[in-house]
N, C-alpha and C. Protein backbone atom coordinates (compact mmCIF):
# COMPACT_ATOMS: atom_id res chain seq x y z
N UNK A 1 0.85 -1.17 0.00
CA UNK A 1 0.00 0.00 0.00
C UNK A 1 0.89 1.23 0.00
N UNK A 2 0.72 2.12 -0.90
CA UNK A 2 1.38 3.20 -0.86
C UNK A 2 1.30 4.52 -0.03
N UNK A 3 2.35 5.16 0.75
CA UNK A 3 2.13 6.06 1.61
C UNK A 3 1.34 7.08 0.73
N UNK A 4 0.30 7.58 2.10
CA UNK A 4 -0.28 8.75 1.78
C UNK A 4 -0.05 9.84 2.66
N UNK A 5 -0.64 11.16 2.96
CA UNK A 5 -0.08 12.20 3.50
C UNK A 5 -0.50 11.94 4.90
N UNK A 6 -1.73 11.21 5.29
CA UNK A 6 -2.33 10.79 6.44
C UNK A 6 -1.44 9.65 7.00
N UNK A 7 -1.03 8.77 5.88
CA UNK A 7 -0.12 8.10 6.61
C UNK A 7 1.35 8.18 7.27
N UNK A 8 1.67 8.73 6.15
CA UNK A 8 2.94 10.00 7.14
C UNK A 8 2.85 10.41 8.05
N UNK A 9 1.89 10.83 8.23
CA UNK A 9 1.75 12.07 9.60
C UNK A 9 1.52 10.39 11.05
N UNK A 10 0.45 9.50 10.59
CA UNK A 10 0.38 8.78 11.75
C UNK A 10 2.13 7.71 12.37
N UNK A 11 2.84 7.65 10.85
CA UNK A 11 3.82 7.09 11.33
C UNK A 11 5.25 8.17 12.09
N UNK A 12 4.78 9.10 11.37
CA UNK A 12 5.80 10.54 11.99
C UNK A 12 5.66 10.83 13.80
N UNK A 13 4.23 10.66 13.85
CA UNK A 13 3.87 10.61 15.36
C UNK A 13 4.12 9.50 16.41
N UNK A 14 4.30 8.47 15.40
CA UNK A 14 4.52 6.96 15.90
C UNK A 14 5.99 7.41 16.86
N UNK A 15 6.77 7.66 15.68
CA UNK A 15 8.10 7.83 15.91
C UNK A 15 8.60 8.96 17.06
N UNK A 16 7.86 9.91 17.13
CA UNK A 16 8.01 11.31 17.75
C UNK A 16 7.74 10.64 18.99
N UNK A 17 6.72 9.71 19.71
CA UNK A 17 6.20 8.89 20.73
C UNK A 17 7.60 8.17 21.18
N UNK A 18 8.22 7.51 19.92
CA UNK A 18 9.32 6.78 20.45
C UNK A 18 11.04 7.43 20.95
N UNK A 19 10.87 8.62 20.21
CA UNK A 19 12.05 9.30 20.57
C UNK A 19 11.22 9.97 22.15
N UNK A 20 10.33 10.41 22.44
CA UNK A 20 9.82 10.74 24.06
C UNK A 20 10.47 9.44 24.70
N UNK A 21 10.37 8.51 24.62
CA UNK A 21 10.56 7.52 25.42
C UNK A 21 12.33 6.76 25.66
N UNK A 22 12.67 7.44 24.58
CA UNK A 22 14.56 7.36 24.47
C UNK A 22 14.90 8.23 25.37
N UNK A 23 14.49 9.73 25.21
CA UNK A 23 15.01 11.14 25.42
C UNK A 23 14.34 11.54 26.55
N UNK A 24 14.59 11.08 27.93
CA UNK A 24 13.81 11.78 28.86
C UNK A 24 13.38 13.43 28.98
N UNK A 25 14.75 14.02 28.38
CA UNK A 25 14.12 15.65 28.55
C UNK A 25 13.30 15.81 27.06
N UNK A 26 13.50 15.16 26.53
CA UNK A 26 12.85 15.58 25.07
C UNK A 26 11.22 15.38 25.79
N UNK A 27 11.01 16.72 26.61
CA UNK A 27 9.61 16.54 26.13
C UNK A 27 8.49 17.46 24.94
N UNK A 28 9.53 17.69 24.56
CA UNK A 28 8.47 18.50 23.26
C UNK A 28 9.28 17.87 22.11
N UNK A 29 8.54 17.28 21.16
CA UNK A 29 9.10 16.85 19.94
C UNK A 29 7.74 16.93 18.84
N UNK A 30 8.06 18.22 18.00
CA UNK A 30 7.23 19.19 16.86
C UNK A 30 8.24 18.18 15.80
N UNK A 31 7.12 17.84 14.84
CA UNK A 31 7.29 17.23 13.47
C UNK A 31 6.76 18.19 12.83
N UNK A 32 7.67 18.65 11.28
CA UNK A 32 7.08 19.37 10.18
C UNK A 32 7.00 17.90 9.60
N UNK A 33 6.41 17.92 8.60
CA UNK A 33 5.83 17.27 7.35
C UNK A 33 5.60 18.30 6.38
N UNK A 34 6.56 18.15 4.91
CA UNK A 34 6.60 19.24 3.91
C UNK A 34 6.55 18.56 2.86
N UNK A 35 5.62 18.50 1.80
CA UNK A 35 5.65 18.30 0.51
C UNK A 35 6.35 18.07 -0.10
N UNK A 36 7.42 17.79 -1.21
CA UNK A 36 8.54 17.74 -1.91
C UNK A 36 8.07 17.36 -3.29
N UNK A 37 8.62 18.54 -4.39
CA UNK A 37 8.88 17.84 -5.36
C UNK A 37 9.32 16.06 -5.92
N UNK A 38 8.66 15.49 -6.37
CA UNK A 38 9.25 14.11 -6.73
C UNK A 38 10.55 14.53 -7.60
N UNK A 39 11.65 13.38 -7.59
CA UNK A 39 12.93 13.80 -7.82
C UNK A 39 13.15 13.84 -10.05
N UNK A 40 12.20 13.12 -10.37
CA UNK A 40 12.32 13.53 -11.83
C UNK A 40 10.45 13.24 -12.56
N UNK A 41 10.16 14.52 -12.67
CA UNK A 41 8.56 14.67 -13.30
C UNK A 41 8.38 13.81 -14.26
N UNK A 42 9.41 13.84 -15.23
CA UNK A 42 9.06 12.76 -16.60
C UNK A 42 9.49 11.08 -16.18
N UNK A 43 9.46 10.87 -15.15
CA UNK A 43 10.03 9.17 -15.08
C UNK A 43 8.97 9.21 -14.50
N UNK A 44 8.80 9.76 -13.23
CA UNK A 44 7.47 9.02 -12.12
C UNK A 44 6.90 10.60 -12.04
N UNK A 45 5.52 10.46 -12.97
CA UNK A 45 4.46 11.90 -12.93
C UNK A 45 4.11 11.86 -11.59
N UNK A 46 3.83 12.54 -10.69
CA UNK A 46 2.94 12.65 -9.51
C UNK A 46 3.45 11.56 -8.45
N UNK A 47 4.49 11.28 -8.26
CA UNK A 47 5.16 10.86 -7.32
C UNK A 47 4.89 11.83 -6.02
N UNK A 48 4.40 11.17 -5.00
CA UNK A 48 4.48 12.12 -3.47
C UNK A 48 6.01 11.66 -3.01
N UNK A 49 6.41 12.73 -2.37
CA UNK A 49 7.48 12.70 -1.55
C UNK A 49 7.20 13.72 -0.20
N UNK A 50 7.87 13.22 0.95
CA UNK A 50 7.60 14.39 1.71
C UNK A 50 9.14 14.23 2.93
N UNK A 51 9.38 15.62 3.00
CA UNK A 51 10.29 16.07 4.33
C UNK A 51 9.77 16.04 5.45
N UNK A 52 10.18 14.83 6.09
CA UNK A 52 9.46 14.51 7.78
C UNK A 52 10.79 15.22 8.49
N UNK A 53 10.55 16.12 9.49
CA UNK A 53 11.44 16.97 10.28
C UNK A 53 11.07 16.75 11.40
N UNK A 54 11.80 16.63 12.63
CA UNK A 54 11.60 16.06 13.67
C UNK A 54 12.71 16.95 14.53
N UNK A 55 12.13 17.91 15.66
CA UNK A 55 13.19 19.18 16.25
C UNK A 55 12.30 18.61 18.02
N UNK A 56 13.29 18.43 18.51
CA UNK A 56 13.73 17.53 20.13
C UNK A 56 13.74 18.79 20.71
N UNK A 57 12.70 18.91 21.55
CA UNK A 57 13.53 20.09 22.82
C UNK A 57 14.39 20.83 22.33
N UNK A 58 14.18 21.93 21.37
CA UNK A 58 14.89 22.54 20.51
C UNK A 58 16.04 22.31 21.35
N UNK A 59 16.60 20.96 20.93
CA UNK A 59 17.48 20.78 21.02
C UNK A 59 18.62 20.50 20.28
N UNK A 60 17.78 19.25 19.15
CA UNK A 60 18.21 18.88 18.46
C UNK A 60 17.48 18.09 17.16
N UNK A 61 17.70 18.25 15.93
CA UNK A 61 16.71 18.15 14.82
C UNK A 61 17.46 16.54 14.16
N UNK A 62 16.62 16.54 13.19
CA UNK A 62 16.49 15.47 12.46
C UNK A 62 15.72 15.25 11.50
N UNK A 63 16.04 15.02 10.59
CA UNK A 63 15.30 15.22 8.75
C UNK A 63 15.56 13.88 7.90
N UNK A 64 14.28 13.50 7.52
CA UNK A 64 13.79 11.89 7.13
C UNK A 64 13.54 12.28 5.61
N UNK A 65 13.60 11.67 4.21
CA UNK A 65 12.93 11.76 3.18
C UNK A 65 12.22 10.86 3.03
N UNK A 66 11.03 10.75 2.48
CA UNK A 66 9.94 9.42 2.54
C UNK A 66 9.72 9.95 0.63
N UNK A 67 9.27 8.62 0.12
CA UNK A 67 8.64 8.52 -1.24
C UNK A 67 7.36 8.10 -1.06
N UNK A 68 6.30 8.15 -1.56
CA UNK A 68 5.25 7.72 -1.57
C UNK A 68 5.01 5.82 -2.12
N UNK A 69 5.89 5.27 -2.25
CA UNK A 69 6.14 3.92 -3.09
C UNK A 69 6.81 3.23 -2.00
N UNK A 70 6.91 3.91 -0.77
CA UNK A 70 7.23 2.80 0.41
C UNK A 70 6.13 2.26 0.82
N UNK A 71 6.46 1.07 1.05
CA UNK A 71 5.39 0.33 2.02
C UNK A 71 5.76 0.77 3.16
N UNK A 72 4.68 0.84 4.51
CA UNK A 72 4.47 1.57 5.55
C UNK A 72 6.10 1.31 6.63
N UNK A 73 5.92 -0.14 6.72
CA UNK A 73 7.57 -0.44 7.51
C UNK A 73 8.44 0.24 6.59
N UNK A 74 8.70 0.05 5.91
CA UNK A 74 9.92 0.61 5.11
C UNK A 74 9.92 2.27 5.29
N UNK A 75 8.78 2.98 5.60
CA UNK A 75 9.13 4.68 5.94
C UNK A 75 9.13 4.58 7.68
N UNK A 76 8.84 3.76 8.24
CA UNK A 76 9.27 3.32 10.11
C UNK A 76 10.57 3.66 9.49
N UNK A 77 11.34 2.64 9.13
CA UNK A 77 12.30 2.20 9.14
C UNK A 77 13.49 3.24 8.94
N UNK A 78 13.10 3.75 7.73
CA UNK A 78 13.81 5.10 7.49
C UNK A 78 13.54 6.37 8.49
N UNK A 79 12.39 6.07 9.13
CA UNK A 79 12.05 7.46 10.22
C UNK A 79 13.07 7.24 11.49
N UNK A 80 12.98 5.85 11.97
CA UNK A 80 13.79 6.00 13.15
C UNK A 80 15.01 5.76 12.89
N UNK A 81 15.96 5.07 11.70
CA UNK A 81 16.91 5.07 11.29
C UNK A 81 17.72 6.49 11.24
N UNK A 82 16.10 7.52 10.33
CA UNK A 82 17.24 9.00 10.33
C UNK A 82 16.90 9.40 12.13
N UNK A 83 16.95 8.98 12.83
CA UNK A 83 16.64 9.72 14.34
C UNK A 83 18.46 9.84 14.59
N UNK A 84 19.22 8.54 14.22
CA UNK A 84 20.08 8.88 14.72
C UNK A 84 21.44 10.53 14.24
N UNK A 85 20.43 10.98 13.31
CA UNK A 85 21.00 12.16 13.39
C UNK A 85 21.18 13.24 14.65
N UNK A 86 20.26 13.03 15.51
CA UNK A 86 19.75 13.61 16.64
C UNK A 86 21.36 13.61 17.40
N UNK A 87 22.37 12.56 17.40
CA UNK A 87 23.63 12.46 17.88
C UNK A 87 24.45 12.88 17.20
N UNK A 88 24.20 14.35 16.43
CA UNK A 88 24.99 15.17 15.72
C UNK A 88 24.41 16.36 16.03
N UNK A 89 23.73 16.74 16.54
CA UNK A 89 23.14 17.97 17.09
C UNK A 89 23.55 18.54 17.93
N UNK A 90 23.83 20.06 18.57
CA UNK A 90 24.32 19.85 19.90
C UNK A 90 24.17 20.08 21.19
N UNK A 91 22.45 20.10 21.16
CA UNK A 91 22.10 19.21 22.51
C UNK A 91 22.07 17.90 22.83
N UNK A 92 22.30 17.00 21.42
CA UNK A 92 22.27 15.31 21.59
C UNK A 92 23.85 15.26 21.46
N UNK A 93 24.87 15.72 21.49
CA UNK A 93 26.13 15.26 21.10
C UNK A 93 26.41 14.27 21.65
N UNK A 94 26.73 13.41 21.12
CA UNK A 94 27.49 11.90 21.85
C UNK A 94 26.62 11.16 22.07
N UNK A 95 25.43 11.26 22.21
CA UNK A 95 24.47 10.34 22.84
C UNK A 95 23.96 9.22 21.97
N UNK A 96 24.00 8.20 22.34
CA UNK A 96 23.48 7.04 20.99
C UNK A 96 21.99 7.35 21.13
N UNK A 97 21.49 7.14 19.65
CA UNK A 97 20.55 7.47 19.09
C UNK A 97 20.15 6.74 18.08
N UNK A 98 19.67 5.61 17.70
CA UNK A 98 19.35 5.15 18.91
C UNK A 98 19.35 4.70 20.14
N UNK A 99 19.30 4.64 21.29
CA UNK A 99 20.01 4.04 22.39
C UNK A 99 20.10 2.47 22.55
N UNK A 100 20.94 2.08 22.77
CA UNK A 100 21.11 0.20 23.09
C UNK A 100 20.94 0.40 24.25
N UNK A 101 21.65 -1.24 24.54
CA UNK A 101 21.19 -1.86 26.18
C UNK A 101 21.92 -0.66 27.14
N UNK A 102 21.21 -0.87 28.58
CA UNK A 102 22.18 0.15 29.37
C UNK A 102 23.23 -0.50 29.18
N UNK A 103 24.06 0.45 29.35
CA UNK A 103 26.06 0.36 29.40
C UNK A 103 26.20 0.25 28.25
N UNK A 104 26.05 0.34 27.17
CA UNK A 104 25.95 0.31 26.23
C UNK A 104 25.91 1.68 25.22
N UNK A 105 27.54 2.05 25.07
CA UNK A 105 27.79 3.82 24.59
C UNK A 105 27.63 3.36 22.97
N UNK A 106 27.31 2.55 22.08
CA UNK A 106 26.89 2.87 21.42
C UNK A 106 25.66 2.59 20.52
N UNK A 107 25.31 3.67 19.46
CA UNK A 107 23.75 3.17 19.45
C UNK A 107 23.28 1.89 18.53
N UNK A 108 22.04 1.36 18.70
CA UNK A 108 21.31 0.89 18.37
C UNK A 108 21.54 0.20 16.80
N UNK A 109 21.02 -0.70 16.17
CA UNK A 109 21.04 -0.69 14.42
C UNK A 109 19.53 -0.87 14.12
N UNK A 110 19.31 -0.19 12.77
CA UNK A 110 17.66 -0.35 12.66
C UNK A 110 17.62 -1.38 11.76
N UNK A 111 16.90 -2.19 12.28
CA UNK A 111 16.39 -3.61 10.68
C UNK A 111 15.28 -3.56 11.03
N UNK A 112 14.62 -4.26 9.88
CA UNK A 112 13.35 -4.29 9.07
C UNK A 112 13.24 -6.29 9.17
N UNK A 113 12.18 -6.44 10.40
CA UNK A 113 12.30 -7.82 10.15
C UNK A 113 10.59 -8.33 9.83
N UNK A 114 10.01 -8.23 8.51
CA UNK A 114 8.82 -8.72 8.44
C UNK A 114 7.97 -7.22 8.10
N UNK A 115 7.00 -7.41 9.34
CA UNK A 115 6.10 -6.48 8.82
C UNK A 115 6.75 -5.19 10.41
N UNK A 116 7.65 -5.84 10.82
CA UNK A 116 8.44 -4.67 11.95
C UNK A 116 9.64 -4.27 11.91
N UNK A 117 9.79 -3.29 12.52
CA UNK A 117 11.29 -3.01 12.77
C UNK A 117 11.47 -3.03 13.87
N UNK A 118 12.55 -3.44 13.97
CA UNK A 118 13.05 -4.01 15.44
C UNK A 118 14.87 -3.25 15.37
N UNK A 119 15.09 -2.74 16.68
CA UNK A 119 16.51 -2.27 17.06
C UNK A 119 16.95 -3.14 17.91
N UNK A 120 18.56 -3.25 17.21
CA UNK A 120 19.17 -4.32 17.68
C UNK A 120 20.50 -4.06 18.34
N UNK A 121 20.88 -4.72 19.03
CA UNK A 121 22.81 -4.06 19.56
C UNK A 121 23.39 -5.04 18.52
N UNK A 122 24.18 -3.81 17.83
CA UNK A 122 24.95 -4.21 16.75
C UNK A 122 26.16 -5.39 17.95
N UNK A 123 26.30 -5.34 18.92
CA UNK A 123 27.51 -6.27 19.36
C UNK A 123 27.14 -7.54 19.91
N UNK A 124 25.74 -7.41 20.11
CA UNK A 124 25.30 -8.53 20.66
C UNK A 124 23.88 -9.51 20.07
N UNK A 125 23.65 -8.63 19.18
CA UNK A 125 22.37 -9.24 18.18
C UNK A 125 21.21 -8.95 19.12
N UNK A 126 21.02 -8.45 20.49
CA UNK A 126 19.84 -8.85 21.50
C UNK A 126 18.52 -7.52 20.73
N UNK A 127 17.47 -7.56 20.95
CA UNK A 127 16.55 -7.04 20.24
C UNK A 127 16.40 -5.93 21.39
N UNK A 128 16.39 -4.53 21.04
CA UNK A 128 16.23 -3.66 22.36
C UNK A 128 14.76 -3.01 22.61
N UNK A 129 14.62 -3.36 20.95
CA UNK A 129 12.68 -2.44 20.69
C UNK A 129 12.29 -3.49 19.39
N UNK A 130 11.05 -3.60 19.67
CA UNK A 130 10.35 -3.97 18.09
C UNK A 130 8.74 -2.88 18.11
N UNK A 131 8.63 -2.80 16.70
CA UNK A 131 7.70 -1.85 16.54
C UNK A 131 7.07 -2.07 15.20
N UNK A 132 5.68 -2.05 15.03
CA UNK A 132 4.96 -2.21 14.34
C UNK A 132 4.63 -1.05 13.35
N UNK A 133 4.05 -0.80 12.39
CA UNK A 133 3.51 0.57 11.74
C UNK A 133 2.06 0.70 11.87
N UNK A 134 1.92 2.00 12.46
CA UNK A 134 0.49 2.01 12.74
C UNK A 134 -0.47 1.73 11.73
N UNK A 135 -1.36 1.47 12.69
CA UNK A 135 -2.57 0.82 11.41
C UNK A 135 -2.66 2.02 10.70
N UNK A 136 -2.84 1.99 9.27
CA UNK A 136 -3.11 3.29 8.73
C UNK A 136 -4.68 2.80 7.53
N UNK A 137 -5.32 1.78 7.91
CA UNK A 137 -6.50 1.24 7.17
C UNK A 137 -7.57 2.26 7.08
């Protein structure tokens, strides 16, 4: 099923829910969602694309590109994948982003297993989150 603008927005919020729950001070996390030109008019006419922006306790931002030709996991996937930009910002500096197990300084890896994505410790394979895409029916 191909993303639509409604579905963006419910998986953008999905995600914004899950960075609250990484980021204890992050308690304000504002998503833009912006339109985008599709990247060539004469190959794919009317292609949706959209700029999911994601700004932490103006703290620290993070910017996702989505196509409209993803299936729903596959724009999860890319949403919390680009989170770990958030550990280039510099109220997040250093901080894994995603976060792994405690003790654990560095972050997270995002895979796509099925109809979820699940974060994993790249050193130990152990599963730290799995997550579904919201129903968007």
């Amino acid at each position: 099923m191909p993303l639509s603008d409604g579905a963006v927005a419910l998986l953008a919020d999905q995600v914004a829910e899950l960075v609250r729950s990484w980021l204890p001070d992050a308690d304000r996390v504002d998503v833009r969602i912006t339109p985008q030109p599709g990247d060539d008019p004469y190959r794919w006419p009317g292609r949706s694309v959209w700029s999911v922006d994601f700004e932490v306790a103006a703290r620290g931002e993070a910017s996702v590109r989505l196509s409209g030709d993803l299936e729903p996991v596959e724009a999860l996937e890319r949403l919390v994948d680009g989170l770990g930009q958030l550990s280039e910002s510099p109220g997040y500096w250093g901080r894994p982003v995603p976060p792994c197990r405690p003790g654990h300084a560095h972050p997270a890896r995002v895979d796509r297993d099925g109809p979820a994505v699940v974060i994993r410790c790249p050193s130990t394979g152990e599963t730290v989150a799995r997550m579904v895409a919201a129903e968007l029916g």
